[in-house]
C-alpha atoms as a PDB file:
ATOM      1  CA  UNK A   1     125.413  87.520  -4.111  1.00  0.00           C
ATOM      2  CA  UNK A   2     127.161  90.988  -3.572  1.00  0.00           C
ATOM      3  CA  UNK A   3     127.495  91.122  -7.373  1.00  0.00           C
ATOM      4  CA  UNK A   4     123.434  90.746  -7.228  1.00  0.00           C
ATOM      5  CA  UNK A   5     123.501  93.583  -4.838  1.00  0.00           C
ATOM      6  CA  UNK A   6     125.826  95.828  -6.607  1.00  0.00           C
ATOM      7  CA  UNK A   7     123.599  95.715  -9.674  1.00  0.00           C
ATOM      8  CA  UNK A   8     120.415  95.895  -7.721  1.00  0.00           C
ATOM      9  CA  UNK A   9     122.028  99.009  -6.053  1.00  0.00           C
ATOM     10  CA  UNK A  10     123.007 100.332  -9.651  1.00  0.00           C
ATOM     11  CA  UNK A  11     126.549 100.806  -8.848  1.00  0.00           C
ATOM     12  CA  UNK A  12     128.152  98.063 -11.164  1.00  0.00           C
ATOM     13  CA  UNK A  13     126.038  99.741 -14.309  1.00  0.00           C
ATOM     14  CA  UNK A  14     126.940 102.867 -13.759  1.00  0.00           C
ATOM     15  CA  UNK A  15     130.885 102.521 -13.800  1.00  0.00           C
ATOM     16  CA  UNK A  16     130.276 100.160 -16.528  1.00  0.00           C
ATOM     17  CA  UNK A  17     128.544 102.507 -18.477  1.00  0.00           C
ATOM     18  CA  UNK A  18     131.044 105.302 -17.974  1.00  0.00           C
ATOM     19  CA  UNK A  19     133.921 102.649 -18.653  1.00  0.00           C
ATOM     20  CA  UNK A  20     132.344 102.010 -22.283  1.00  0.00           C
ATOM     21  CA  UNK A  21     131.662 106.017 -22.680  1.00  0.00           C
ATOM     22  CA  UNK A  22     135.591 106.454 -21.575  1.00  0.00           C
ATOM     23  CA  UNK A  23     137.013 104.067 -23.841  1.00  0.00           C
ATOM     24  CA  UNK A  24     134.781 104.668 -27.165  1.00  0.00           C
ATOM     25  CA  UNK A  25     136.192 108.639 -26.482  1.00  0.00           C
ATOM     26  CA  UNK A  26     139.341 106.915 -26.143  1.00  0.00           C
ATOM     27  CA  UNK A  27     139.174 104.827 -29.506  1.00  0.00           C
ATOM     28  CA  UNK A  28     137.691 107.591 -31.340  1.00  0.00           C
ATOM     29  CA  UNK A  29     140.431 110.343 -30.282  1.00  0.00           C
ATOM     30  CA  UNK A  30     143.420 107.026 -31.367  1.00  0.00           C
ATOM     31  CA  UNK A  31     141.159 106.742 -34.916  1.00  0.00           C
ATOM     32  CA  UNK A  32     140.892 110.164 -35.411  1.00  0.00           C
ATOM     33  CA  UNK A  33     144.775 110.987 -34.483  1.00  0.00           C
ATOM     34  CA  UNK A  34     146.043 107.892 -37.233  1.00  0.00           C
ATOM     35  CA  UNK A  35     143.468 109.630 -39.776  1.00  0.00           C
ATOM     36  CA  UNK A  36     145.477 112.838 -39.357  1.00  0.00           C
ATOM     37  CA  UNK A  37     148.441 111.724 -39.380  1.00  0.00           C
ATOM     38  CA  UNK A  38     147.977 109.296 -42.516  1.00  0.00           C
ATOM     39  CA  UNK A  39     146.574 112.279 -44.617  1.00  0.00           C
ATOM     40  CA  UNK A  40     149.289 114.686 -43.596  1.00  0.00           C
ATOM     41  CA  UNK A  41     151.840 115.817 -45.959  1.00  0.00           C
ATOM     42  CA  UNK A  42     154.156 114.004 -44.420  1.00  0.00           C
ATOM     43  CA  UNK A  43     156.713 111.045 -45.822  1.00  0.00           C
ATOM     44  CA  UNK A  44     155.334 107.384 -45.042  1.00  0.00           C
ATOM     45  CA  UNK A  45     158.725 106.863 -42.821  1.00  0.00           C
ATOM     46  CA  UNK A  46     157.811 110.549 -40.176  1.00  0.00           C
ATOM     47  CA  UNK A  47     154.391 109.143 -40.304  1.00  0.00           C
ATOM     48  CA  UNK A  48     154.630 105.581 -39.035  1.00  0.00           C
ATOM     49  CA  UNK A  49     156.842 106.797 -36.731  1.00  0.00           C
ATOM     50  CA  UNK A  50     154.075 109.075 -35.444  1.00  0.00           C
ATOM     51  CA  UNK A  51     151.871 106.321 -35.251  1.00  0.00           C
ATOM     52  CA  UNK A  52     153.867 104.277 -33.527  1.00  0.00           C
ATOM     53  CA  UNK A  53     154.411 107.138 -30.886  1.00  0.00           C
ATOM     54  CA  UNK A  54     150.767 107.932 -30.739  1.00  0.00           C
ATOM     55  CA  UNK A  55     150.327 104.108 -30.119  1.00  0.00           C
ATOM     56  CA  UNK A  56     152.731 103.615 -27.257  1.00  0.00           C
ATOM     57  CA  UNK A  57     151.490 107.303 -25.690  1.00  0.00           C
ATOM     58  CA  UNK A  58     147.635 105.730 -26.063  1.00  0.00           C
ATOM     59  CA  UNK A  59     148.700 102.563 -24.541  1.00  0.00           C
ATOM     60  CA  UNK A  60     150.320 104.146 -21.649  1.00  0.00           C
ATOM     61  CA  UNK A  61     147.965 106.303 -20.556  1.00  0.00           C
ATOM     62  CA  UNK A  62     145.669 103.683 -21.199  1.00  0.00           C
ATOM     63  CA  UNK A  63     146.794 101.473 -18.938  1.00  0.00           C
ATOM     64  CA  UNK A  64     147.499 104.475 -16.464  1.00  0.00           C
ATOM     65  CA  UNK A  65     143.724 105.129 -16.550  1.00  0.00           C
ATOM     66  CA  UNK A  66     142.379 101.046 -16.729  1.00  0.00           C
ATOM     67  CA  UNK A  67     144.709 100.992 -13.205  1.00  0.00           C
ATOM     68  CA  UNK A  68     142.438 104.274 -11.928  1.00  0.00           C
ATOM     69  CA  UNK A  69     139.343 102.946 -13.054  1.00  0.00           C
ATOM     70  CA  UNK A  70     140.244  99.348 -11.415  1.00  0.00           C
ATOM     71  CA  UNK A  71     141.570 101.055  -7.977  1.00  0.00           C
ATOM     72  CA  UNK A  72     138.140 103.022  -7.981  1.00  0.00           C
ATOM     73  CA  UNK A  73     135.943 100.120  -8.420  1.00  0.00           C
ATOM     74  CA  UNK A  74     137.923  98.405  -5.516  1.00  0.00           C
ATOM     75  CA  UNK A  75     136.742 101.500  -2.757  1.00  0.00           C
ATOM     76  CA  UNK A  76     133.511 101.338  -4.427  1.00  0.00           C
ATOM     77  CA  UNK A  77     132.946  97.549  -3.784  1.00  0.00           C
ATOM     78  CA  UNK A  78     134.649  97.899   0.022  1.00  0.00           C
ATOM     79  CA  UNK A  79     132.642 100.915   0.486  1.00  0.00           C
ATOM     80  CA  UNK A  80     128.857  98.841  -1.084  1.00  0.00           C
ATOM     81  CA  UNK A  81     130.114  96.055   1.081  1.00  0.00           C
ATOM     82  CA  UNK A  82     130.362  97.979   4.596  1.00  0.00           C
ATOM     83  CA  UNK A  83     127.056  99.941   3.613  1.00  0.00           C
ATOM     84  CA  UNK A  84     125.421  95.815   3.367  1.00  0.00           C
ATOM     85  CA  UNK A  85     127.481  94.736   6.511  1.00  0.00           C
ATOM     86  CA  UNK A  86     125.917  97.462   8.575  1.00  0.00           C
ATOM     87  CA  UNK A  87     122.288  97.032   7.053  1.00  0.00           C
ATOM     88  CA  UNK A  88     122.723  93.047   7.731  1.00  0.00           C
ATOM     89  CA  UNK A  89     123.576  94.126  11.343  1.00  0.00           C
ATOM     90  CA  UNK A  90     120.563  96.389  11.546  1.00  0.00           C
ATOM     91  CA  UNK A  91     118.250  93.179  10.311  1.00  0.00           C
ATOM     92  CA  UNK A  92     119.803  91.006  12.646  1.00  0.00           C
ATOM     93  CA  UNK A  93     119.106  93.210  15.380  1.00  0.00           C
ATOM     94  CA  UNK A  94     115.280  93.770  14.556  1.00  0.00           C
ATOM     95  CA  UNK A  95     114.895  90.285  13.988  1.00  0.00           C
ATOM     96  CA  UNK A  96     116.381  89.622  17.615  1.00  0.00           C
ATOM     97  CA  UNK A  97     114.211  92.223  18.774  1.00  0.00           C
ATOM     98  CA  UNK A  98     111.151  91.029  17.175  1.00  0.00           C
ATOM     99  CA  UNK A  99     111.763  87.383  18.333  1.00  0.00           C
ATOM    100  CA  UNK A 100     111.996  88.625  21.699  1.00  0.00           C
ATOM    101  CA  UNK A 101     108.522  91.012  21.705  1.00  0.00           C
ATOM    102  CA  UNK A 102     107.112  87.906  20.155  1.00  0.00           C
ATOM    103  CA  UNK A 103     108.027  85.575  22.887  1.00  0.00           C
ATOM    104  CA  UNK A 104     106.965  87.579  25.453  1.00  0.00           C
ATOM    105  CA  UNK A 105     103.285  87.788  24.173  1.00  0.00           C
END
């Protein structure tokens, strides 16, 4: 149910969106560093070491960011959860309200 209300409220599209944006920039910066490297004048030994240095660099900071992106998501959901907490308490309260106008008629 709160993952009905997340994407009602547009929040779980938008960091999904900006998650696929991220990592396509991501992949095409990784592609576009190998291409360099393989047409460099360079022997095949320096350049699959490069690669493999460009690899472990991309992976790192790949994971670095995945662990951002996760811890962001996190205060996002506790913070979309408190907003529906409060607005459940605010319904509750009318409909206790309303009940009681009504029984009084």
């Amino acid at each position: 149910m709160v993952d009905n209300i997340l994407d009602f409220l547009g929040v779980e599209s938008k960091s999904k969106a900006r998650n696929r944006s991220f990592f396509l920039f991501l992949g095409g910066v990784v592609v576009g560093a190998a291409a360099g490297m393989l047409f460099a004048p360079q022997s095949g030994e320096e350049t699959r070491e490069k690669i493999k240095d460009t690899a472990v660099t991309g992976a790192d900071k790949t994971v670095e960011l995945s662990k951002k992106a996760a811890k962001e998501i996190k205060e996002k959901y506790e913070e979309i959860k408190q907003k529906v907490k409060k607005a459940e308490d605010i319904i509750e309260e009318n409909v206790e309200d309303t009940v009681e106008d009504l029984e009084e008629v």
